[in-house]
Structure formats: structure tokens, C-alpha cells
PDB file of N, CA and C in Angstrom:
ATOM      1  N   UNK A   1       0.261  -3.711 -17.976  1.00  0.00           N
ATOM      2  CA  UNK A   1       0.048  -3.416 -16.581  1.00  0.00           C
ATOM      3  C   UNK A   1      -1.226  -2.601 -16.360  1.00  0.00           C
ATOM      4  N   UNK A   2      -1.742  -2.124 -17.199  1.00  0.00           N
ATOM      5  CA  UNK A   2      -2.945  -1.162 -17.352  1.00  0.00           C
ATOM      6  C   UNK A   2      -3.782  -2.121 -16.018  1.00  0.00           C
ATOM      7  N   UNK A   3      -4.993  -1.219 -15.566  1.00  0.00           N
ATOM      8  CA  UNK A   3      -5.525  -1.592 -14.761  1.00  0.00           C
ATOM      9  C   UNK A   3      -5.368  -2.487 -13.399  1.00  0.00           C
ATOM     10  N   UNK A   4      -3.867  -2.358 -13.719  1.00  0.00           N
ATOM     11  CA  UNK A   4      -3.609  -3.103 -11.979  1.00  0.00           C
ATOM     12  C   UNK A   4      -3.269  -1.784 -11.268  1.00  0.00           C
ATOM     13  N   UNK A   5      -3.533  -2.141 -10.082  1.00  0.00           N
ATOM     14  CA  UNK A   5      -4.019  -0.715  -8.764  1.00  0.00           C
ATOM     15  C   UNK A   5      -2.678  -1.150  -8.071  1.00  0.00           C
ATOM     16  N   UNK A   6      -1.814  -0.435  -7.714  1.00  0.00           N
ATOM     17  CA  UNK A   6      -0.819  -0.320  -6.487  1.00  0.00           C
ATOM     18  C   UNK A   6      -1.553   0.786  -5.256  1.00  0.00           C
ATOM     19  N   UNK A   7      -1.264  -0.209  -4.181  1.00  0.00           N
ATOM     20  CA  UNK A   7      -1.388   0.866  -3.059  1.00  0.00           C
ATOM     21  C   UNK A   7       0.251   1.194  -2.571  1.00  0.00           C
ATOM     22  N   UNK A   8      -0.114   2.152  -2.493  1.00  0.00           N
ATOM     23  CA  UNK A   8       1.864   2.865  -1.346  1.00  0.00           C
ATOM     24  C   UNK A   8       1.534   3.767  -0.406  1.00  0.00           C
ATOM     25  N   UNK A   9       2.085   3.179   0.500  1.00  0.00           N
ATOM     26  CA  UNK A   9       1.975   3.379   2.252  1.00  0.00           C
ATOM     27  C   UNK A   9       3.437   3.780   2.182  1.00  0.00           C
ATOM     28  N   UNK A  10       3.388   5.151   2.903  1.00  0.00           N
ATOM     29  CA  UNK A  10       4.925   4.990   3.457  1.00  0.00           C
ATOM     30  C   UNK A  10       4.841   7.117   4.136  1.00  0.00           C
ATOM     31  N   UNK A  11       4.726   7.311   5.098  1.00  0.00           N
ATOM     32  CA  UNK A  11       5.008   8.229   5.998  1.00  0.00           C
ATOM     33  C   UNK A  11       6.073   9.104   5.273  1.00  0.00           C
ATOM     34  N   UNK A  12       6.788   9.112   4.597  1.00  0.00           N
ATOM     35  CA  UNK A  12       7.671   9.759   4.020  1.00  0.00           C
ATOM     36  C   UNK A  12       6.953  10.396   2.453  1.00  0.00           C
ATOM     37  N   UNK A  13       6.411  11.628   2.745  1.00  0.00           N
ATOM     38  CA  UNK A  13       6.102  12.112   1.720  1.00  0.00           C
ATOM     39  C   UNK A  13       7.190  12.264   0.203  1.00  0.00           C
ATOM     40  N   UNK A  14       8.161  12.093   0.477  1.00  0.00           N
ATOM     41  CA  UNK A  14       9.158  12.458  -0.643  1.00  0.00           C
ATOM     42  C   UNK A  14       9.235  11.254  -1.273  1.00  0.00           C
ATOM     43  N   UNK A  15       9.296   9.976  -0.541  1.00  0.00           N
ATOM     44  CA  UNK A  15       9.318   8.233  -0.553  1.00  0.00           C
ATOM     45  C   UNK A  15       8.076   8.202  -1.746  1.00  0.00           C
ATOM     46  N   UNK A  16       6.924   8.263  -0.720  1.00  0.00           N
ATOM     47  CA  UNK A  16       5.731   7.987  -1.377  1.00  0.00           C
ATOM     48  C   UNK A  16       5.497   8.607  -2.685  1.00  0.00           C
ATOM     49  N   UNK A  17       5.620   9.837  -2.523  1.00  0.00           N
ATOM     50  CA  UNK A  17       5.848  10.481  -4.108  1.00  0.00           C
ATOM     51  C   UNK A  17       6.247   9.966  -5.446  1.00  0.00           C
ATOM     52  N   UNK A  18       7.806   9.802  -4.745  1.00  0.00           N
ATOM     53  CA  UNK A  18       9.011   9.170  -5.549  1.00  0.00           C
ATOM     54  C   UNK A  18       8.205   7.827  -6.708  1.00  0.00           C
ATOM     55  N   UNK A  19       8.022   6.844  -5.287  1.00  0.00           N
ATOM     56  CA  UNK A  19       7.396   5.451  -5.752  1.00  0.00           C
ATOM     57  C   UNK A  19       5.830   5.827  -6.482  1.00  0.00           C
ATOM     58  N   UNK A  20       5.454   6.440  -5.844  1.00  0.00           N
ATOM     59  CA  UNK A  20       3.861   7.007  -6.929  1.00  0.00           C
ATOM     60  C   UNK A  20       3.885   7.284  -8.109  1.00  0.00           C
ATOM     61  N   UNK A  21       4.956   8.246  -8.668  1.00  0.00           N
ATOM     62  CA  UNK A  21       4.901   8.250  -9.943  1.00  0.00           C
ATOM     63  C   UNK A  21       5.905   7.628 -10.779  1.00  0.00           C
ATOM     64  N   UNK A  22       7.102   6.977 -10.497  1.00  0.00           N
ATOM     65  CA  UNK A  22       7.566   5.582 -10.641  1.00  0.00           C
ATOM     66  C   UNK A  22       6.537   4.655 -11.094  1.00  0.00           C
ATOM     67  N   UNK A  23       5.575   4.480 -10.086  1.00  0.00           N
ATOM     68  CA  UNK A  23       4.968   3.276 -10.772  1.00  0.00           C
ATOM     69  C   UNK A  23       3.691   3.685 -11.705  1.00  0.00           C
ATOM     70  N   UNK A  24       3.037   4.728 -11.685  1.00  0.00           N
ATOM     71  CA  UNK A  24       3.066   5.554 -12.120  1.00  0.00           C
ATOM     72  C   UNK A  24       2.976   5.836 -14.200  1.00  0.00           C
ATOM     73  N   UNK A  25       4.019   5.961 -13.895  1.00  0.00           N
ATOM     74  CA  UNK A  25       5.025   6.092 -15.474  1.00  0.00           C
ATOM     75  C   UNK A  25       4.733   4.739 -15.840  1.00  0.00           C
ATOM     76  N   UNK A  26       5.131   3.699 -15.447  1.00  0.00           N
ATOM     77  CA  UNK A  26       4.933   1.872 -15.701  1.00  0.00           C
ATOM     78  C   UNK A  26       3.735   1.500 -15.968  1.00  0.00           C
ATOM     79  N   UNK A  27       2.429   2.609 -15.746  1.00  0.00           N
ATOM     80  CA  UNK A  27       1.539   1.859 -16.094  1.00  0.00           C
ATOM     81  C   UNK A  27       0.566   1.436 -15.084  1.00  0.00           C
ATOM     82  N   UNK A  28       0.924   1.594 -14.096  1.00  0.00           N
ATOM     83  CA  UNK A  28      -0.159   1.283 -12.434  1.00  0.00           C
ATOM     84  C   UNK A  28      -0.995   2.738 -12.278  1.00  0.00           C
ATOM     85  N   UNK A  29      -2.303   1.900 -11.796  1.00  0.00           N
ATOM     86  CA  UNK A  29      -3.114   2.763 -11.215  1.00  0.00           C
ATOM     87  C   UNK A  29      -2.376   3.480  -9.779  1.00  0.00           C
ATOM     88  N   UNK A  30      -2.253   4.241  -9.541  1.00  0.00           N
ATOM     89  CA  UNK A  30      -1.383   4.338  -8.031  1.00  0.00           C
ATOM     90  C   UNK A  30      -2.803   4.713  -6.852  1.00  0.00           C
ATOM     91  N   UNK A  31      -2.801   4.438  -5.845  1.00  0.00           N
ATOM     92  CA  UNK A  31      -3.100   5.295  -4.495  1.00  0.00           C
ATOM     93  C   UNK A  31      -2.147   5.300  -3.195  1.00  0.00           C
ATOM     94  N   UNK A  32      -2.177   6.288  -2.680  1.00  0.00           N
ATOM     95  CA  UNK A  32      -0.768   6.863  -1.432  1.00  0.00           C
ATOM     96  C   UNK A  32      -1.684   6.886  -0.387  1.00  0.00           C
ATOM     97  N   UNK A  33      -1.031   6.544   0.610  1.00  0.00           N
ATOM     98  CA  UNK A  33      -1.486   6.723   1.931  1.00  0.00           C
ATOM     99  C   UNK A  33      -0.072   6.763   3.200  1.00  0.00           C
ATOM    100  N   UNK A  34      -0.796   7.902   3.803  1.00  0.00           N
ATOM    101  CA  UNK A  34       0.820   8.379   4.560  1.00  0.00           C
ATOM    102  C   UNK A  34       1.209   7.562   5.787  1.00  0.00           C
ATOM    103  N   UNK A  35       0.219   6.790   6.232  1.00  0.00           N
ATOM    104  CA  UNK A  35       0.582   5.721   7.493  1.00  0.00           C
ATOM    105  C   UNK A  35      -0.266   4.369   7.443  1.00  0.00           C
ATOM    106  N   UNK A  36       0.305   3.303   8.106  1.00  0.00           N
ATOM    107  CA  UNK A  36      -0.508   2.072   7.779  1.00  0.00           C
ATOM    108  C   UNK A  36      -1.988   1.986   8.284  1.00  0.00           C
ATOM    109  N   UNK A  37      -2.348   2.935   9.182  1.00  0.00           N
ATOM    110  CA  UNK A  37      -4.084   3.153   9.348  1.00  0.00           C
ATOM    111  C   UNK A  37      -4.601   3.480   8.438  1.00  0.00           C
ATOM    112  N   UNK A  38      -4.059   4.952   7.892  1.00  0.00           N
ATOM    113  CA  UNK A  38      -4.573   5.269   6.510  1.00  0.00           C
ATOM    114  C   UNK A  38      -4.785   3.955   5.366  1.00  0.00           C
ATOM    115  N   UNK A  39      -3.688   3.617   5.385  1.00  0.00           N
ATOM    116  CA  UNK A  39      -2.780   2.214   3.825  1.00  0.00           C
ATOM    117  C   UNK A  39      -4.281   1.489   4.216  1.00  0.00           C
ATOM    118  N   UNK A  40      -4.282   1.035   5.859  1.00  0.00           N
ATOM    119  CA  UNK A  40      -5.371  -0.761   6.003  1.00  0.00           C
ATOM    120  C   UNK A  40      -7.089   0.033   5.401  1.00  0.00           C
ATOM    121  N   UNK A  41      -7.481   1.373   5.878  1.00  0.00           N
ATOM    122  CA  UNK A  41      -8.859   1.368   4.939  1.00  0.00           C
ATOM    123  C   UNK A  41      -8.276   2.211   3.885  1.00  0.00           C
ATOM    124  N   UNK A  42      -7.680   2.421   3.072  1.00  0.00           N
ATOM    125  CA  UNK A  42      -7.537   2.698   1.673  1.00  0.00           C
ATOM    126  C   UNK A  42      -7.649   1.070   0.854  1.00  0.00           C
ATOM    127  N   UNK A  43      -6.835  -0.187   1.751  1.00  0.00           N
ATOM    128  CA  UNK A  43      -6.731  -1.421   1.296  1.00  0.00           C
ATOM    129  C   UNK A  43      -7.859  -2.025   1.331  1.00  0.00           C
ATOM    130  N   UNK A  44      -8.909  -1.786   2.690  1.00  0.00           N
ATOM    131  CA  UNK A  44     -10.057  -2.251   2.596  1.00  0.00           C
ATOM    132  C   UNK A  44     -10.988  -1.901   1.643  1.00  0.00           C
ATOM    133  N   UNK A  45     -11.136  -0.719   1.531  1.00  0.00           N
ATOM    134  CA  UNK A  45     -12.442  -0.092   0.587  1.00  0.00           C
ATOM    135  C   UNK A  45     -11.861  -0.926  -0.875  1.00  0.00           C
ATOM    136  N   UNK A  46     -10.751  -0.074  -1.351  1.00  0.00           N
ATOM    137  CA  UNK A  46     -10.306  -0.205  -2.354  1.00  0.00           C
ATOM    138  C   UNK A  46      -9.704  -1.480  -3.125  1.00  0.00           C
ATOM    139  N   UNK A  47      -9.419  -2.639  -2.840  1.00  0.00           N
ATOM    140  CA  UNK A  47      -9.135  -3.870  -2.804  1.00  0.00           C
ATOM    141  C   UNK A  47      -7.843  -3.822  -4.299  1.00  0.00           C
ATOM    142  N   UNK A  48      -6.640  -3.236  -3.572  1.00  0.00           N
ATOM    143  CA  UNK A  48      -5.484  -3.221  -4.854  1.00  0.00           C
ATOM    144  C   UNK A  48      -5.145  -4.326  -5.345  1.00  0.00           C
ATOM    145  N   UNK A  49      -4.282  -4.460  -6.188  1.00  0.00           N
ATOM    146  CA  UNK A  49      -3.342  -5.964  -7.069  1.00  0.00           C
ATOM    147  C   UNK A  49      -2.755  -5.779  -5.799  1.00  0.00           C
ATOM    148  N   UNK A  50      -1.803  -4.645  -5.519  1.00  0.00           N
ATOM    149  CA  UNK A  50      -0.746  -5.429  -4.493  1.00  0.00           C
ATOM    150  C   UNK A  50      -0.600  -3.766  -3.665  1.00  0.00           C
ATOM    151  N   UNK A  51      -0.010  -4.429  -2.473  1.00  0.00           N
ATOM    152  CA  UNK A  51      -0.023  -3.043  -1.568  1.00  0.00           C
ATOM    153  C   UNK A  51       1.786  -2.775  -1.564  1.00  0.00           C
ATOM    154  N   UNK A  52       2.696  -1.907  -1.564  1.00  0.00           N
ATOM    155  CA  UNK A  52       3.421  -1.436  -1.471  1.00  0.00           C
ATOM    156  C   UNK A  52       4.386  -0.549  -0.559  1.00  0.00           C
ATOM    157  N   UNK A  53       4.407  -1.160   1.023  1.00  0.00           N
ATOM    158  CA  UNK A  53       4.665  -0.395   2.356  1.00  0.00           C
ATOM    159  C   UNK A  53       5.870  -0.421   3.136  1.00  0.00           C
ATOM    160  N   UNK A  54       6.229   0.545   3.578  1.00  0.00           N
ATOM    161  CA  UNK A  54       7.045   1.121   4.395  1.00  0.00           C
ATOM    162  C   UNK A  54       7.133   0.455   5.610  1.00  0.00           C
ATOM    163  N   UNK A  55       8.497  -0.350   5.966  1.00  0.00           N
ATOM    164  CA  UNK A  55       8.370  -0.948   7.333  1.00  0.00           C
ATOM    165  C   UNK A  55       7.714  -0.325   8.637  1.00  0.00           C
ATOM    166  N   UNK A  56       8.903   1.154   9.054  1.00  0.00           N
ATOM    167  CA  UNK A  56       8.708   1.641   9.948  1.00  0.00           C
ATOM    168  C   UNK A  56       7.767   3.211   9.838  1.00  0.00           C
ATOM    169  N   UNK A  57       6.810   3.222  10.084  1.00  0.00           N
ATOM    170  CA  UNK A  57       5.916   4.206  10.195  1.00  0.00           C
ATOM    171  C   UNK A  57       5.093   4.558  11.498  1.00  0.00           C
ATOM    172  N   UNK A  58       4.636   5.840  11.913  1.00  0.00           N
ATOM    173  CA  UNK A  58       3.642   5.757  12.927  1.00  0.00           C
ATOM    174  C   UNK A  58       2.716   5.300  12.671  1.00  0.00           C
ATOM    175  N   UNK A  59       1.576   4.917  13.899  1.00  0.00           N
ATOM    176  CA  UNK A  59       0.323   4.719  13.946  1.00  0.00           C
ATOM    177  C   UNK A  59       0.186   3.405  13.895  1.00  0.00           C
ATOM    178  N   UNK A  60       0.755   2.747  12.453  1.00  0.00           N
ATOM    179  CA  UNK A  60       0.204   1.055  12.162  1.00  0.00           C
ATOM    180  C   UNK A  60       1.713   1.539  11.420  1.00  0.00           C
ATOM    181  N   UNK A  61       2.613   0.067  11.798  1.00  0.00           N
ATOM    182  CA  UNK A  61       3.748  -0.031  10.600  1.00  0.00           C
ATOM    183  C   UNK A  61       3.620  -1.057   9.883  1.00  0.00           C
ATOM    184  N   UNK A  62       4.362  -1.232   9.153  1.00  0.00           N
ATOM    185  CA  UNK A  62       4.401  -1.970   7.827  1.00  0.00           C
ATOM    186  C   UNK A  62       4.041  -3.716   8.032  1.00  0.00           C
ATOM    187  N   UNK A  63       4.495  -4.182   9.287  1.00  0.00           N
ATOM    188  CA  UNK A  63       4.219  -5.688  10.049  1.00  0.00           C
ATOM    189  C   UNK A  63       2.710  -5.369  10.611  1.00  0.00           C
ATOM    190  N   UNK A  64       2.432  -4.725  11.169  1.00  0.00           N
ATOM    191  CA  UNK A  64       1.131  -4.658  11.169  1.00  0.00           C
ATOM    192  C   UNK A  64       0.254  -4.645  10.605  1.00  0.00           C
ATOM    193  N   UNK A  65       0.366  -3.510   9.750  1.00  0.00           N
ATOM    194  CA  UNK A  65      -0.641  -3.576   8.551  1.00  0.00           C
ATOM    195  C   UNK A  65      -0.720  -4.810   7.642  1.00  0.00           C
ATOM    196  N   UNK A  66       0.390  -5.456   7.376  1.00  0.00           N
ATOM    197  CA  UNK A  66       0.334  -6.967   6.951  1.00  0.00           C
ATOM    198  C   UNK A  66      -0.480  -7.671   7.631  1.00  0.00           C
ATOM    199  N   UNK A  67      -0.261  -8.245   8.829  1.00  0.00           N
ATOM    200  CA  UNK A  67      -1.160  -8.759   9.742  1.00  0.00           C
ATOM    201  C   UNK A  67      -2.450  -8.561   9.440  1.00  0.00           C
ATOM    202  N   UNK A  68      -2.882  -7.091   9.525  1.00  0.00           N
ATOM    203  CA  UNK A  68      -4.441  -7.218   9.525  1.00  0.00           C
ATOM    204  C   UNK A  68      -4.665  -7.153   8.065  1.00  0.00           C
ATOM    205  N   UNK A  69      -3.970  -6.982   6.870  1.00  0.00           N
ATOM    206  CA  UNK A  69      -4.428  -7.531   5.842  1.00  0.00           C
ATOM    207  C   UNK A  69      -5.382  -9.028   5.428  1.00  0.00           C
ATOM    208  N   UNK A  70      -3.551  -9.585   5.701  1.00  0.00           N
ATOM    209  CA  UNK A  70      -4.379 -11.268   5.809  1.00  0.00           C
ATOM    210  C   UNK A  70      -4.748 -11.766   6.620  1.00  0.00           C
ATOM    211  N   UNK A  71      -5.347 -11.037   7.502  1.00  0.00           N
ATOM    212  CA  UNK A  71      -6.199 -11.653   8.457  1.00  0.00           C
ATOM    213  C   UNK A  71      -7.795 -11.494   7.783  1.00  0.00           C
ATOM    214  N   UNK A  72      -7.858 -10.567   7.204  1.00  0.00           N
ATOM    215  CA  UNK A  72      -9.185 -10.037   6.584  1.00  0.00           C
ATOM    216  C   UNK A  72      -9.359 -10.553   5.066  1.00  0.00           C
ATOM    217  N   UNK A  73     -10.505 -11.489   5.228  1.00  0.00           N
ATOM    218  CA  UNK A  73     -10.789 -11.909   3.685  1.00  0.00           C
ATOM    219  C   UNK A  73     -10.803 -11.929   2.795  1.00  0.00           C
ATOM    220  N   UNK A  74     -10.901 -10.338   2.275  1.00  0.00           N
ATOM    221  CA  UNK A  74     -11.016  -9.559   0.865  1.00  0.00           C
ATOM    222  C   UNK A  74      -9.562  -9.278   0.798  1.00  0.00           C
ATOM    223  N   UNK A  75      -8.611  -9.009   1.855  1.00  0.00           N
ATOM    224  CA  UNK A  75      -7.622  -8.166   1.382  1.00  0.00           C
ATOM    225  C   UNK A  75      -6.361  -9.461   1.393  1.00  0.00           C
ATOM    226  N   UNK A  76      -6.846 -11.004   1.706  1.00  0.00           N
ATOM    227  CA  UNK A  76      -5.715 -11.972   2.633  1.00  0.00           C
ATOM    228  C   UNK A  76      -4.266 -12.291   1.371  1.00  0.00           C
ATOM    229  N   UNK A  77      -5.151 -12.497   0.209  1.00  0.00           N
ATOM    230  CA  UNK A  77      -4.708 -13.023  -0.746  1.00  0.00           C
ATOM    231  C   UNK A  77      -4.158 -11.752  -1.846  1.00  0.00           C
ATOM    232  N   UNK A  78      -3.992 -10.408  -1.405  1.00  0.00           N
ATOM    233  CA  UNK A  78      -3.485  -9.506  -2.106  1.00  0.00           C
ATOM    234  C   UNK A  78      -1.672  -9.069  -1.397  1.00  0.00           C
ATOM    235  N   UNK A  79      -0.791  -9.211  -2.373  1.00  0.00           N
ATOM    236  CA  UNK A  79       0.517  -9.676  -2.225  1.00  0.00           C
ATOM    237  C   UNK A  79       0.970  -8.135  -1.499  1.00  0.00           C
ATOM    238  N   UNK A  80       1.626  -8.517  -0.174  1.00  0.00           N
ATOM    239  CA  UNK A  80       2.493  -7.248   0.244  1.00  0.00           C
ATOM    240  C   UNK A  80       3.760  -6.860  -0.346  1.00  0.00           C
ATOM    241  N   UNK A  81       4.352  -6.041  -0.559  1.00  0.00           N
ATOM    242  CA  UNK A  81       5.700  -6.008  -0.280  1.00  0.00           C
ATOM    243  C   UNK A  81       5.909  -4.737   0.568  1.00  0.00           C
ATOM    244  N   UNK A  82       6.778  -5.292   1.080  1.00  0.00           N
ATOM    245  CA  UNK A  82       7.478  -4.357   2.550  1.00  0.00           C
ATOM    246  C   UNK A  82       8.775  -3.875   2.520  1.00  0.00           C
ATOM    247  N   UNK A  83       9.108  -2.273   2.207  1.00  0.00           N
ATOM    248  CA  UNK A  83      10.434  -1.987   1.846  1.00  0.00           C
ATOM    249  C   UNK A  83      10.754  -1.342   2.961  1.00  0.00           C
TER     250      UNK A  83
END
């Protein structure tokens, strides 16, 4: 797993934590971001294996931030999952 990047989005600092060093321990590069505005340019700049997000959040939630993922070129084809 070395060198694959997880992003984790999720407003719940204790959540995000949790899953950060979870994946973490496994072997992923991790980066956290506390809401899906934050998650969409952490996803843009940074271009992860796969993003890792929280349905319901302020600002941008978890359906949203999907949306403008694959809507955007670089990021269309990088796999969500939405917990």
C-alpha cells in the first residue's frame, strides 16, 4: 500500500482522527480535511488514490463534494467512498 495517498473529509474531529491513523497504521499516506470545501482543494492540489468522506457535513457535504470531483478532470476518475 506504500505510496497510495488517502484523503479523509469528515467534520468530526474524533471520526477523522480515528480513520487517519487507521489507515495510517495500513500503510496509506493520509491527509484530513474537516469539511468538503476544505476535502475539494486538498483533492484538487493534491490528486489522492482515493478520497474518503463523510456524508453529512457543513459547508460542502459528502454528495457534493462528489459532484464536483467528477466533474473536474484531474480528480473525475479518483474513487470516492462516502461513509
Amino acid at each position: 500500500m506504500s505510496g497510495h495517498r488517502v484523503l479523509v473529509v469528515d467534520d468530526s474531529d474524533t471520526a477523522r482522527a480515528l480513520l487517519t491513523r487507521t489507515l495510517e497504521r495500513a500503510g496509506f499516506v493520509v491527509t484530513a480535511a474537516s469539511d468538503g470545501a476544505a476535502g475539494a482543494l486538498v483533492a484538487l492540489r493534491e490528486l489522492p488514490s482515493v478520497v474518503v468522506t463523510d456524508l453529512d457535513m457543513p459547508v460542502m457535504d459528502g454528495h457534493q463534494l462528489l459532484r464536483l470531483l467528477k466533474s473536474e478532470p484531474t480528480t473525475a476518475s479518483t474513487p470516492v467512498v462516502i461513509l
